[in-house]
N, C-alpha and C. Protein backbone atom coordinates (compact mmCIF):
# COMPACT_ATOMS: atom_id res chain seq x y z
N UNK A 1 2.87 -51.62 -26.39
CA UNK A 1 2.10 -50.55 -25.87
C UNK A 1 1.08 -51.09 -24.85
N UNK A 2 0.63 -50.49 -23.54
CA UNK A 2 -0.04 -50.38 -23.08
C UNK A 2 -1.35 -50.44 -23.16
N UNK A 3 -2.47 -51.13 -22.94
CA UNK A 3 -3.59 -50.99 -22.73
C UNK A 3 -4.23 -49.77 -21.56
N UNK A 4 -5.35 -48.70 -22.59
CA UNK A 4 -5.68 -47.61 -21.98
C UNK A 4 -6.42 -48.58 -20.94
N UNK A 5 -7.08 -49.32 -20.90
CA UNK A 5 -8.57 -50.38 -20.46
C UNK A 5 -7.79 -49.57 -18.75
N UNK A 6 -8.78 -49.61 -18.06
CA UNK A 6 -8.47 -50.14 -16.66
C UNK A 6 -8.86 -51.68 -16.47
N UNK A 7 -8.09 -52.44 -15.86
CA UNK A 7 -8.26 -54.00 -15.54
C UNK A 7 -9.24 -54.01 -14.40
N UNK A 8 -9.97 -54.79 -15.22
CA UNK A 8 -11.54 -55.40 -14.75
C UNK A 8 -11.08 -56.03 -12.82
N UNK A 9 -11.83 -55.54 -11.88
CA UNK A 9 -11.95 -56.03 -10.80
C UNK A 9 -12.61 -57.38 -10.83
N UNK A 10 -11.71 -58.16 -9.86
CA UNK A 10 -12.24 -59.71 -10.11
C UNK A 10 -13.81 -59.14 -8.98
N UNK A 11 -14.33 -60.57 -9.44
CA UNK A 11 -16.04 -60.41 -8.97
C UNK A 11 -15.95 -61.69 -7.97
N UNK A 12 -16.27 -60.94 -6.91
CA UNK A 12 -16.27 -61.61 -5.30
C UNK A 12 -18.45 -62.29 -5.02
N UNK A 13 -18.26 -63.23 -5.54
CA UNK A 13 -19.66 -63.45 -5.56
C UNK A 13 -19.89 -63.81 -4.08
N UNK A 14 -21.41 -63.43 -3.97
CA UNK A 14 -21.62 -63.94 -2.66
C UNK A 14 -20.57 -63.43 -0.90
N UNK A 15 -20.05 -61.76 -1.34
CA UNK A 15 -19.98 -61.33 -0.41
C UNK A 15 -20.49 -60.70 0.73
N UNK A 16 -21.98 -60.89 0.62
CA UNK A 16 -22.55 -60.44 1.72
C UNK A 16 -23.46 -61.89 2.23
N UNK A 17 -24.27 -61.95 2.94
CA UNK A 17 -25.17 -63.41 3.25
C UNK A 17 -26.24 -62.95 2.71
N UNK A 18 -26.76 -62.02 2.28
CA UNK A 18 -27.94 -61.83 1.20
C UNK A 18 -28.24 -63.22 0.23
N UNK A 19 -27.61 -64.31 -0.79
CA UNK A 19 -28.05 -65.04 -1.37
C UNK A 19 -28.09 -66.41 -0.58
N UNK A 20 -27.08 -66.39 0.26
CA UNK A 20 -27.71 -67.85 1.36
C UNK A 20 -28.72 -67.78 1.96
N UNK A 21 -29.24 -66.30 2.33
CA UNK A 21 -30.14 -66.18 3.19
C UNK A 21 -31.36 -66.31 2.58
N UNK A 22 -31.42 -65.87 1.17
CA UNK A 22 -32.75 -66.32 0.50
C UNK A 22 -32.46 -67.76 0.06
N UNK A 23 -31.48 -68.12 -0.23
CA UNK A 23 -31.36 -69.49 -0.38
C UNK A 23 -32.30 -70.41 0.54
N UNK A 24 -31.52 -70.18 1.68
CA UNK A 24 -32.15 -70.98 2.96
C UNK A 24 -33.62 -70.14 3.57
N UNK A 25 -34.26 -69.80 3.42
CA UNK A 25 -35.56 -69.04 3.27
C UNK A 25 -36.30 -69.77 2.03
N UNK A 26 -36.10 -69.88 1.13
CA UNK A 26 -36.38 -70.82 -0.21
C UNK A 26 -37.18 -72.47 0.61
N UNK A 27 -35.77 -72.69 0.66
CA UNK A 27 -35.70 -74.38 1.44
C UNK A 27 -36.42 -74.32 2.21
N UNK A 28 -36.42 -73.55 3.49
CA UNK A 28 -37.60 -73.59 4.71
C UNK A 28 -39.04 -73.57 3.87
N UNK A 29 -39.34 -72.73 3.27
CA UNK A 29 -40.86 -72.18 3.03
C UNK A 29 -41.28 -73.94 2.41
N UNK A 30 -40.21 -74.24 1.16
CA UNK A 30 -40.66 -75.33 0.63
C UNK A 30 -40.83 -76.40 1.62
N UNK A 31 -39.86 -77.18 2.92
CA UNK A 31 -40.68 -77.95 3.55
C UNK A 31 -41.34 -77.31 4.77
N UNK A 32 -41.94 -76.17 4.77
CA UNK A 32 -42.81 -76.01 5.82
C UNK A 32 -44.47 -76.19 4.70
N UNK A 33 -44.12 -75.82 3.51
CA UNK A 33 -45.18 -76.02 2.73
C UNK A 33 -45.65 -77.71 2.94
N UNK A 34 -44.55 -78.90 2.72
CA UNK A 34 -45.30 -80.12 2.03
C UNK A 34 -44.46 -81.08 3.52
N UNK A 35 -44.22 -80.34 4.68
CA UNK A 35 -44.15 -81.04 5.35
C UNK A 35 -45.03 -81.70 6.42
N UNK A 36 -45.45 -82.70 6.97
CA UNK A 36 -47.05 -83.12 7.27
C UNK A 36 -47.00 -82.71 8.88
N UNK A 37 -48.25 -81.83 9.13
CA UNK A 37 -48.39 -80.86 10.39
C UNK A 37 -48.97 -81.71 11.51
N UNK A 38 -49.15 -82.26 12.98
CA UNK A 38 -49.54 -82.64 13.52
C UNK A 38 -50.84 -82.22 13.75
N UNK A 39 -51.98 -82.87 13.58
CA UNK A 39 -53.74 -82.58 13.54
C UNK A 39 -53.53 -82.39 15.27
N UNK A 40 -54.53 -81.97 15.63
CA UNK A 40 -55.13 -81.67 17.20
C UNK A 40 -54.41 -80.85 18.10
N UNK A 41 -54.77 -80.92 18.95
CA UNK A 41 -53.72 -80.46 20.17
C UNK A 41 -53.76 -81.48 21.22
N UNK A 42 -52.64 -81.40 22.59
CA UNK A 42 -51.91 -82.41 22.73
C UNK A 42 -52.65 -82.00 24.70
N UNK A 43 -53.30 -83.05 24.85
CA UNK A 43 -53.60 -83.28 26.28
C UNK A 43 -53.39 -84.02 27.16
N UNK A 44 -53.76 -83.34 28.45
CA UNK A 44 -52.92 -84.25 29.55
C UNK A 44 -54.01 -84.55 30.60
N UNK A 45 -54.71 -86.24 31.12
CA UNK A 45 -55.15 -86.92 31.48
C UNK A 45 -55.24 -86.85 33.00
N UNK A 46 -55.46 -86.97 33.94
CA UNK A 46 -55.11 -87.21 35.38
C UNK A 46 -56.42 -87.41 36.53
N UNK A 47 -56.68 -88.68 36.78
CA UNK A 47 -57.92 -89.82 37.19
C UNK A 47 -57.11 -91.07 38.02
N UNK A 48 -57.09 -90.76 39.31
CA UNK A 48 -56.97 -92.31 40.36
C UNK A 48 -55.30 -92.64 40.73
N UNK A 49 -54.65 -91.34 40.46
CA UNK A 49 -53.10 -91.69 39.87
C UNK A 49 -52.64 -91.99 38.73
N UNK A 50 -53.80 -92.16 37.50
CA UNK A 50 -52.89 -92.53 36.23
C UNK A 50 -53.01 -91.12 35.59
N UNK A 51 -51.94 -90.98 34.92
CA UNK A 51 -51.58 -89.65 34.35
C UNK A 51 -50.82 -90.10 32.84
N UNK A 52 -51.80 -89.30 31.84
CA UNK A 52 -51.52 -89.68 30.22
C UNK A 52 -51.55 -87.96 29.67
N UNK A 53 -50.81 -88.34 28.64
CA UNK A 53 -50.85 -87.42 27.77
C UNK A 53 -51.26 -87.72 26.02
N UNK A 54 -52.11 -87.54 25.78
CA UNK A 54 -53.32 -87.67 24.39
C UNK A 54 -52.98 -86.72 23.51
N UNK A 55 -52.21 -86.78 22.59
CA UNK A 55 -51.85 -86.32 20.92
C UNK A 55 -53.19 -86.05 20.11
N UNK A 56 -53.48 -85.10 19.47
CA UNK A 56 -54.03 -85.36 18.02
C UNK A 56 -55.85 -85.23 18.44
N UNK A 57 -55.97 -84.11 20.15
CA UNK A 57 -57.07 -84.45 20.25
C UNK A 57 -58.57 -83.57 19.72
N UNK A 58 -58.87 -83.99 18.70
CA UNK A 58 -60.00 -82.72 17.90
C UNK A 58 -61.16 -81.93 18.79
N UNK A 59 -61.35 -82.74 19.70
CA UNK A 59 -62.89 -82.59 20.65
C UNK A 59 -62.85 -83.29 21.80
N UNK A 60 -63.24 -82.77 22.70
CA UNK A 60 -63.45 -83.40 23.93
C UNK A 60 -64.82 -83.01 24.55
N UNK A 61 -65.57 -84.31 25.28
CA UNK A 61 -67.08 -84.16 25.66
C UNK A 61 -67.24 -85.24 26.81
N UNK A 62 -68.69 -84.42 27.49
CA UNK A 62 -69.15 -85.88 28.69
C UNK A 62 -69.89 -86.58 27.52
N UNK A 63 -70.26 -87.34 26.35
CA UNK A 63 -71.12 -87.96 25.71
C UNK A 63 -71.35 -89.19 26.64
N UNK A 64 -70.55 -89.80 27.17
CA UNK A 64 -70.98 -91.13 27.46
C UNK A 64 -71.03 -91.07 29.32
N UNK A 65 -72.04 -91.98 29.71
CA UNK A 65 -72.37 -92.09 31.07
C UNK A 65 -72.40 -93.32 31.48
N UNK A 66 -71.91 -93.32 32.61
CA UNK A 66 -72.39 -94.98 33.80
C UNK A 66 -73.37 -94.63 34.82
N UNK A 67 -74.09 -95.94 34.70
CA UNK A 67 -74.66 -95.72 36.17
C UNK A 67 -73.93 -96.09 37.20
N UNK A 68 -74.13 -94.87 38.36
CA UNK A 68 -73.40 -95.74 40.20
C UNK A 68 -74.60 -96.21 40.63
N UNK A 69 -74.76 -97.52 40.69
CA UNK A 69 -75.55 -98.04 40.98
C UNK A 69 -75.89 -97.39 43.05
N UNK A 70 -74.77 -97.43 43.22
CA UNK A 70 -74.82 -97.27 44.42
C UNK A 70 -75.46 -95.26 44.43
N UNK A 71 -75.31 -94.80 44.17
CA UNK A 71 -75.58 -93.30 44.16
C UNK A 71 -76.50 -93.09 43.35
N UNK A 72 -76.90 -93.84 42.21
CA UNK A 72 -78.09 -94.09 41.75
C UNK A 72 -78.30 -92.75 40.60
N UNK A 73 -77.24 -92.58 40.29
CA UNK A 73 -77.48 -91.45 38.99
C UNK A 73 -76.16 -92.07 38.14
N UNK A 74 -75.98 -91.09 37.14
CA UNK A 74 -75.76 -91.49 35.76
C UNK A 74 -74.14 -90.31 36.51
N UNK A 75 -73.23 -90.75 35.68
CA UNK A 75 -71.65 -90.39 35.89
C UNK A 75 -70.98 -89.77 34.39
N UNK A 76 -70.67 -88.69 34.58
CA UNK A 76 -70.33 -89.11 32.83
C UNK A 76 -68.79 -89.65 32.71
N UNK A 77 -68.33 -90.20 31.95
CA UNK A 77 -66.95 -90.39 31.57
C UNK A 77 -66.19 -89.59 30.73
N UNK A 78 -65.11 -89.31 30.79
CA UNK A 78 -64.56 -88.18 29.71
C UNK A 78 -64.44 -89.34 28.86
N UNK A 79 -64.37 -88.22 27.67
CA UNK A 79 -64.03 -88.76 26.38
C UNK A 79 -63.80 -87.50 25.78
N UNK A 80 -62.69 -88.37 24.43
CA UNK A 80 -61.50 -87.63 24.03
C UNK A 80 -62.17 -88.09 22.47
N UNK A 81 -62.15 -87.29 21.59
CA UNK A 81 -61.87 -87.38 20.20
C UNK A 81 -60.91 -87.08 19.11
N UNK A 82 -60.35 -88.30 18.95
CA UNK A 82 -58.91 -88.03 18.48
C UNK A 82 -58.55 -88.33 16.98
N UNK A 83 -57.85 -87.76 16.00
CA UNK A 83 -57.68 -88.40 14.63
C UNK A 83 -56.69 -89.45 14.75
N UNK A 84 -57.17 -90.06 13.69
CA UNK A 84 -56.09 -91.48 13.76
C UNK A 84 -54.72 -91.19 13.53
N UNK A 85 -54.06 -92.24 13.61
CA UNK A 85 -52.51 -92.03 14.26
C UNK A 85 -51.98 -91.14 15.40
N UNK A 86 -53.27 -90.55 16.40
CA UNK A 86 -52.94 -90.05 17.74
C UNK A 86 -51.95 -90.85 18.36
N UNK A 87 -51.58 -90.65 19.22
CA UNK A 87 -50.51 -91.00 20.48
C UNK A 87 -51.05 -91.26 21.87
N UNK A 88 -50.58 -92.25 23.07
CA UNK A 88 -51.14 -91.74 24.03
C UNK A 88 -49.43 -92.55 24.57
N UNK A 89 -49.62 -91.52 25.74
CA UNK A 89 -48.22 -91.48 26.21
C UNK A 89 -48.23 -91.95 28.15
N UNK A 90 -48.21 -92.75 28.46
CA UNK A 90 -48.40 -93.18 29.97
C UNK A 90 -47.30 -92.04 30.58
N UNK A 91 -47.69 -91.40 31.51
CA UNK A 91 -46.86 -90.90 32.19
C UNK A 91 -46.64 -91.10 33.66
N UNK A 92 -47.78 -91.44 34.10
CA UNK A 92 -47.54 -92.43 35.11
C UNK A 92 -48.64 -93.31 35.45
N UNK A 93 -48.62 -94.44 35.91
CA UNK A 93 -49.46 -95.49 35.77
C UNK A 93 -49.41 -96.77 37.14
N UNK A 94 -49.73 -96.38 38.45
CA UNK A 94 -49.46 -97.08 39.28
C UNK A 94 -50.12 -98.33 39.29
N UNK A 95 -49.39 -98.99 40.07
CA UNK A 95 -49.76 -100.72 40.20
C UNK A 95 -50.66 -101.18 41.16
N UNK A 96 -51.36 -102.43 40.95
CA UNK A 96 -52.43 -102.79 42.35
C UNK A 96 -50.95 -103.44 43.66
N UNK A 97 -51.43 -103.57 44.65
CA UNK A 97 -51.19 -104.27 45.50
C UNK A 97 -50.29 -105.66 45.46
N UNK A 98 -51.08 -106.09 44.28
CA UNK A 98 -50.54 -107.62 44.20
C UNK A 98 -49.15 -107.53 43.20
N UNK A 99 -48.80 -105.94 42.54
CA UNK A 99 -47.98 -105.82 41.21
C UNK A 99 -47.96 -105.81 40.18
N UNK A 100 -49.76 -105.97 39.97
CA UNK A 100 -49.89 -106.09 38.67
C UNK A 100 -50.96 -105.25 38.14
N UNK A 101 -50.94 -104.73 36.54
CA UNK A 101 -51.22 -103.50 35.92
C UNK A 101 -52.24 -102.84 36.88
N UNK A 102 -52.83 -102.19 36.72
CA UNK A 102 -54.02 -101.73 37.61
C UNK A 102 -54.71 -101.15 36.05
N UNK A 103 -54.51 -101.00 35.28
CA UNK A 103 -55.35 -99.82 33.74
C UNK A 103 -54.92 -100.83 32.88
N UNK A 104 -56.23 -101.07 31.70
CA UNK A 104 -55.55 -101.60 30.43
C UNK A 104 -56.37 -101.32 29.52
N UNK A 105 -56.41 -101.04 27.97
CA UNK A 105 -57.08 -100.16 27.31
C UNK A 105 -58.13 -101.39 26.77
N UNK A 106 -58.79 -101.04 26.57
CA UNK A 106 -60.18 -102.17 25.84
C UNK A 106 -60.93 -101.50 24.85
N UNK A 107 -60.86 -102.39 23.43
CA UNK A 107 -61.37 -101.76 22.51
C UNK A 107 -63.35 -102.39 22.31
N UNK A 108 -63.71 -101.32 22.44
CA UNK A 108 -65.21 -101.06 22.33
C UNK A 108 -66.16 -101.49 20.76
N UNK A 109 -66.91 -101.48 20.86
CA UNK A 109 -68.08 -102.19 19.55
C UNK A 109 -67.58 -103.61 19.30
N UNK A 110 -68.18 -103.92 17.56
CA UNK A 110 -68.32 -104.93 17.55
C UNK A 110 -66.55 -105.33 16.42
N UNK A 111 -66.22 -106.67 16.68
CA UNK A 111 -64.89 -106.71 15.79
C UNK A 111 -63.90 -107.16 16.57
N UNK A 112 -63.27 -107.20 16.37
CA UNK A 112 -61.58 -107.29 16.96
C UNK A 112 -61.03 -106.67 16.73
N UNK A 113 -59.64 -106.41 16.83
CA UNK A 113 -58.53 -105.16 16.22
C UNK A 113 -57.64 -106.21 15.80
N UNK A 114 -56.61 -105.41 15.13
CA UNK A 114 -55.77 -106.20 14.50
C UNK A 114 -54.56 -107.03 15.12
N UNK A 115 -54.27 -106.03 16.67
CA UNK A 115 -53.43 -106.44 17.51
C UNK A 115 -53.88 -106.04 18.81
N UNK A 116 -53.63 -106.83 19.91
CA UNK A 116 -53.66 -106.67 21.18
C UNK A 116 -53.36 -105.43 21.41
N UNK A 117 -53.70 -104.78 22.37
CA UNK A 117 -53.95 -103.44 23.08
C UNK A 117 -53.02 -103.82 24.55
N UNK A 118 -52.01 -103.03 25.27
CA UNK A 118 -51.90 -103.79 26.38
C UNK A 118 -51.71 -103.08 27.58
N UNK A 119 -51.56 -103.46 28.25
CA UNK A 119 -51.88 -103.07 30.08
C UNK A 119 -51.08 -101.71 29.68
N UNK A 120 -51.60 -100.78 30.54
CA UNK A 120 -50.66 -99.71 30.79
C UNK A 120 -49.97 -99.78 32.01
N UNK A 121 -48.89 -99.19 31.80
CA UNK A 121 -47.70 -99.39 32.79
C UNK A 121 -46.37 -98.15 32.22
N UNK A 122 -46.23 -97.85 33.41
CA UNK A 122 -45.46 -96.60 33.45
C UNK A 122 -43.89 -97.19 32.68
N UNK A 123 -43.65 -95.85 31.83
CA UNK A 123 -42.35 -96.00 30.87
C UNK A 123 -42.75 -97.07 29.78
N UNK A 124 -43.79 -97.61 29.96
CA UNK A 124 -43.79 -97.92 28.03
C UNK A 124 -43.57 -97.29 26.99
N UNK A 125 -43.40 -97.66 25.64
CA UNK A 125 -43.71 -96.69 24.65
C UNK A 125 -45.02 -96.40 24.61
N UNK A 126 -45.07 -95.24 23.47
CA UNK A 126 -46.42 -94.63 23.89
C UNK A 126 -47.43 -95.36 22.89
N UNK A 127 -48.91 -95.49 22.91
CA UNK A 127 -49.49 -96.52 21.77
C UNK A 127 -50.49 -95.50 21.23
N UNK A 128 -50.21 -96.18 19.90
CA UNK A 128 -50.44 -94.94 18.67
C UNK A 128 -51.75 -96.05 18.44
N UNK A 129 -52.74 -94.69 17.90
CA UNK A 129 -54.24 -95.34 17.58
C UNK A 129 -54.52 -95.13 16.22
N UNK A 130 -54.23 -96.18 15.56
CA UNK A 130 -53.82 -95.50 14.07
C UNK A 130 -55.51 -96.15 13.29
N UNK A 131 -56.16 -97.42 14.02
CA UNK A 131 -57.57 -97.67 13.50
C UNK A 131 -58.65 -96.62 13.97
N UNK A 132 -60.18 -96.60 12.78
CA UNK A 132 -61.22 -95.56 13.60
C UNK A 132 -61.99 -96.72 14.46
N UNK A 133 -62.25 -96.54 15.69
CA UNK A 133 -62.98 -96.95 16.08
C UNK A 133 -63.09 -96.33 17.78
N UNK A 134 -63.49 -97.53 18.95
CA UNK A 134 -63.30 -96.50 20.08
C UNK A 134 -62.62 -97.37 20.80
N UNK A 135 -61.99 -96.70 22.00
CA UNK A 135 -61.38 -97.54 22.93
C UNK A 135 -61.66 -96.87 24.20
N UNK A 136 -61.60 -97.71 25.31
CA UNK A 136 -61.77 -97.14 26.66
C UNK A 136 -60.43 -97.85 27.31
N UNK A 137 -59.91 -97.31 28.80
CA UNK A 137 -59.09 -97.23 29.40
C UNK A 137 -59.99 -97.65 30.30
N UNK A 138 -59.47 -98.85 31.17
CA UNK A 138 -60.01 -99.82 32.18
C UNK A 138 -59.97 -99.78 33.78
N UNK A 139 -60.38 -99.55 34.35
CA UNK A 139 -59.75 -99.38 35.83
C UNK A 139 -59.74 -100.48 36.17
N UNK A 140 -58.95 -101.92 36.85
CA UNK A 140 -59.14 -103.22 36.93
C UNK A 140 -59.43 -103.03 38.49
N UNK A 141 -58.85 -102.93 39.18
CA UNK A 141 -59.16 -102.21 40.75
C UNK A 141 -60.88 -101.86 41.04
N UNK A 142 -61.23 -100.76 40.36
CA UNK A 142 -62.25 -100.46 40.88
C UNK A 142 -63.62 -100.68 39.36
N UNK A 143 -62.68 -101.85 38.60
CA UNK A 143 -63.99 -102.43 38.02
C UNK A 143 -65.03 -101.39 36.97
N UNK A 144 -64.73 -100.54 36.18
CA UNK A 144 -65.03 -99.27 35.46
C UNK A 144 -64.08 -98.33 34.72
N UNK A 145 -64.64 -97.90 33.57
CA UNK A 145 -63.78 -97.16 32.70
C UNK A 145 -63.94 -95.98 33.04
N UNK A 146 -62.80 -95.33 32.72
CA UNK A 146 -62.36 -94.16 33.33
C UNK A 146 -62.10 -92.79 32.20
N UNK A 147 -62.01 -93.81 31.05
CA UNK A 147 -61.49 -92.38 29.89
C UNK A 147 -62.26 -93.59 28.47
N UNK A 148 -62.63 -92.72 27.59
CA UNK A 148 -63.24 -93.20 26.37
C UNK A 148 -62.21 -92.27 25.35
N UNK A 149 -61.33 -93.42 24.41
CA UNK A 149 -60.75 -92.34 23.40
C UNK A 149 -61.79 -92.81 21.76
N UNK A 150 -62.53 -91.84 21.50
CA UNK A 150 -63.25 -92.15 20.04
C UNK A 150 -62.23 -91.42 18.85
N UNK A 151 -61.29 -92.83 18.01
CA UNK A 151 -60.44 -92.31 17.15
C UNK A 151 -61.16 -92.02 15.27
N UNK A 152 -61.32 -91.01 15.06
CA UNK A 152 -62.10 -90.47 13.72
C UNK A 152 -61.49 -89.26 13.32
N UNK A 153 -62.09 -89.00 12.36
CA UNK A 153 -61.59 -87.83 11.43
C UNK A 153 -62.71 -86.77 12.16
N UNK A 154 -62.27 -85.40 12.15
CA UNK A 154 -63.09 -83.72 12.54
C UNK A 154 -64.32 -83.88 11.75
N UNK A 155 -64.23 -84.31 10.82
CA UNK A 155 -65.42 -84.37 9.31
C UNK A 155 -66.52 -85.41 9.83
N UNK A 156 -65.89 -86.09 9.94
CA UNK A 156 -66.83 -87.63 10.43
C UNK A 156 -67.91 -87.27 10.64
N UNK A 157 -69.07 -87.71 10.33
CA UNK A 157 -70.29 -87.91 11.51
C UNK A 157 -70.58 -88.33 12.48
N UNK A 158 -70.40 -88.06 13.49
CA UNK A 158 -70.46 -89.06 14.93
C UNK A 158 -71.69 -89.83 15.11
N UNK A 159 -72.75 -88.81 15.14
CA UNK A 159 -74.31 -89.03 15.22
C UNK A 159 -74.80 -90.03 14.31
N UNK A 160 -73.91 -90.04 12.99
CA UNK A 160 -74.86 -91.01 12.18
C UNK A 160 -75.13 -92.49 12.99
């Protein structure tokens, strides 16, 4: 004899994109949650022909000044305030006369760093400022710094 039953329809899981789509909605949220966000915003440099682009930059100010001796007032220098592990990216970086660097970065206060800092020159990799402290960008040509990068945390105290 026959079974009255009607036979059960097989079950087609996952026929619409409804559960991949929260699936993959799931996954995104989780690494947009614990994935690590780039601090600052990302600037672009341009002084004498050298042209940089500065990662990670929190603040920017005239704080620091030279005297022109010759013009006889005070100059300010830009300066950049950047969190550590910023970037700076040469984008273009022309040469003296003789072929050789014309910019090279020089680290400021008292100490040494852990490694040489070196000439800028167009198509290097870019050099990441991963210690706090400060550095200036050199003009060798005309003998004066041209850009101050102070690498610290937003929180920091500057003033102290």
């Amino acid at each position: 004899m026959r079974s009255t039953k009607r036979p059960r329809r097989p079950v087609h899981r996952y026929k619409s994109l409804l559960f991949p789509g929260i699936a993959l909605l799931a996954v995104f949220a989780f690494w947009a949650a614990f994935a690590p966000a780039e601090k600052g915003e990302t600037v672009r440099f341009e002084q004498d022909g050298l042209r940089l682009e500065i990662t990670g930059v929190h603040h920017e100010g005239d704080f620091i000044y030279r005297f022109d001796p010759e013009q006889k007032t005070f100059i300010p220098i830009d300066t950049h305030h950047v969190y550590p592990g910023s970037k700076v990216t040469i984008l273009e970086a022309p040469v003296m006369e003789d072929g050789t660097a014309r910019w090279e970065f020089r680290v400021l206060g008292s100490g040494t760093p852990d490694r040489e800092l070196p000439e800028l020159a167009e198509g290097m990799a870019p050099v990441e400022l991963s210690e706090k402290g400060e550095v200036s960008i050199y003009d060798l040509e005309r003998e004066r710094d041209v850009l101050y990068l102070i690498v610290r945390e937003a929180e920091d105290d500057y003033w102290k």
